[in-house]
C-alpha atoms as a PDB file:
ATOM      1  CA  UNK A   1      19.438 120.126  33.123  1.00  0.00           C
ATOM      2  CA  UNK A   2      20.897 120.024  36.502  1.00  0.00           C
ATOM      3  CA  UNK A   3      21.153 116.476  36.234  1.00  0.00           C
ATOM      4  CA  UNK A   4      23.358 116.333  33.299  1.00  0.00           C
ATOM      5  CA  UNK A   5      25.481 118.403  34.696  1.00  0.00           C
ATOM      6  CA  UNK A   6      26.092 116.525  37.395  1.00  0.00           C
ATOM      7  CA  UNK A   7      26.679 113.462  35.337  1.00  0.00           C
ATOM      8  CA  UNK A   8      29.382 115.353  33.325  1.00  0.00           C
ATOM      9  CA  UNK A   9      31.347 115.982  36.114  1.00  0.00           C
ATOM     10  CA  UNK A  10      31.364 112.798  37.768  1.00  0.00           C
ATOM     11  CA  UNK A  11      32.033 112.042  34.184  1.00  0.00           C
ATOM     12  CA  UNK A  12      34.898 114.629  34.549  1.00  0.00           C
ATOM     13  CA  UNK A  13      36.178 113.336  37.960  1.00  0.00           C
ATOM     14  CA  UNK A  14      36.207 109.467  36.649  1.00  0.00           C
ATOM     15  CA  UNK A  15      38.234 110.285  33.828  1.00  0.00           C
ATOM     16  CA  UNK A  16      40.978 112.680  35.791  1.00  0.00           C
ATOM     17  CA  UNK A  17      41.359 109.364  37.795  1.00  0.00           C
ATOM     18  CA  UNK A  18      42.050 107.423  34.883  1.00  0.00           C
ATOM     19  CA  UNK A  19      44.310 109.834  33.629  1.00  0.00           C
ATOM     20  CA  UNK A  20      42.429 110.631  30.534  1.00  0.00           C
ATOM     21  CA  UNK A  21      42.768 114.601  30.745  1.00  0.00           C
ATOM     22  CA  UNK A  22      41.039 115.898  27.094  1.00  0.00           C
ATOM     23  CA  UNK A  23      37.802 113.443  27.950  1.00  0.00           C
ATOM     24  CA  UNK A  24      37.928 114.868  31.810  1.00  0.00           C
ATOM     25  CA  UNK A  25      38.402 118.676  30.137  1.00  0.00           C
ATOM     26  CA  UNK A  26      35.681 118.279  27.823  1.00  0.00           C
ATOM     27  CA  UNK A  27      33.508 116.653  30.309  1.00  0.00           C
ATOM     28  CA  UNK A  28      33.945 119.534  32.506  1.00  0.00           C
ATOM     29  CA  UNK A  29      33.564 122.056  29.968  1.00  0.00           C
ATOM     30  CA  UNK A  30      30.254 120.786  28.976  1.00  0.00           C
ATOM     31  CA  UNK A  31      29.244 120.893  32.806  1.00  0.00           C
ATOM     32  CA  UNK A  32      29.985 124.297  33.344  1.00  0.00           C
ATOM     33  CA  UNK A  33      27.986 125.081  30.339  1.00  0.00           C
ATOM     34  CA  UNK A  34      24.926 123.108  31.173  1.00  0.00           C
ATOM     35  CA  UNK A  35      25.267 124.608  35.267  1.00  0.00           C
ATOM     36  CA  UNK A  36      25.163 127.983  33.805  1.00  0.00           C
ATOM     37  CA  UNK A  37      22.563 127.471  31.614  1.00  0.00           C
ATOM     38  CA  UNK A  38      20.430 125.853  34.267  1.00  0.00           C
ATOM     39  CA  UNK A  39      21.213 128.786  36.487  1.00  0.00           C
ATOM     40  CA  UNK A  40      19.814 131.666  34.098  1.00  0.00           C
ATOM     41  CA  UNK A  41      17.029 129.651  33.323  1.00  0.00           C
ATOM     42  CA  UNK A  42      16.252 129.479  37.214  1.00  0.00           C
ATOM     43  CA  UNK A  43      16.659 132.883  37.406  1.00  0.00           C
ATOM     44  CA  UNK A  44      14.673 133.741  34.765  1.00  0.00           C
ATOM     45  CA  UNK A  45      12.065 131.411  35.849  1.00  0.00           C
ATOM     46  CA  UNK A  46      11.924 132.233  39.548  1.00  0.00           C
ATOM     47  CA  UNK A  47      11.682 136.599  37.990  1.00  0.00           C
ATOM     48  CA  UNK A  48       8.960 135.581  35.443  1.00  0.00           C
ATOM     49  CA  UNK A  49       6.839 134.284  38.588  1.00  0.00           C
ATOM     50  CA  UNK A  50       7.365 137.376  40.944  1.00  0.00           C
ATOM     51  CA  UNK A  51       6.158 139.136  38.006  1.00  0.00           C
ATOM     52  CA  UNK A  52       3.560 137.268  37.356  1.00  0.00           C
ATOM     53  CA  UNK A  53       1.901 136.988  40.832  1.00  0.00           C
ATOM     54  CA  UNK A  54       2.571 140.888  41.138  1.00  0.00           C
END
């Protein structure tokens, strides 16, 4: 999930260049989304296995 993320905002960054500023938005909206969404789901991961080993 990490991964996509990063490809949206090089995505992002690309089209800013270009001048295309809805694609670059959008692009950066959707990685925000995806970074958060891999961050809870590390969180939640890394918490699940401290409570697990405990």
């Amino acid at each position: 999930m990490l991964h996509y993320a990063v490809v949206f905002f090089v995505i992002a960054i690309i089209a800013a260049l270009f001048g295309f500023g809805g694609i670059a938005a959008s692009a950066a909206g959707i990685a925000k989304i995806l970074f958060l969404v891999f961050a809870v789901l590390a969180i939640a991961s890394f918490l699940f296995g401290l409570i697990r080993k405990g």
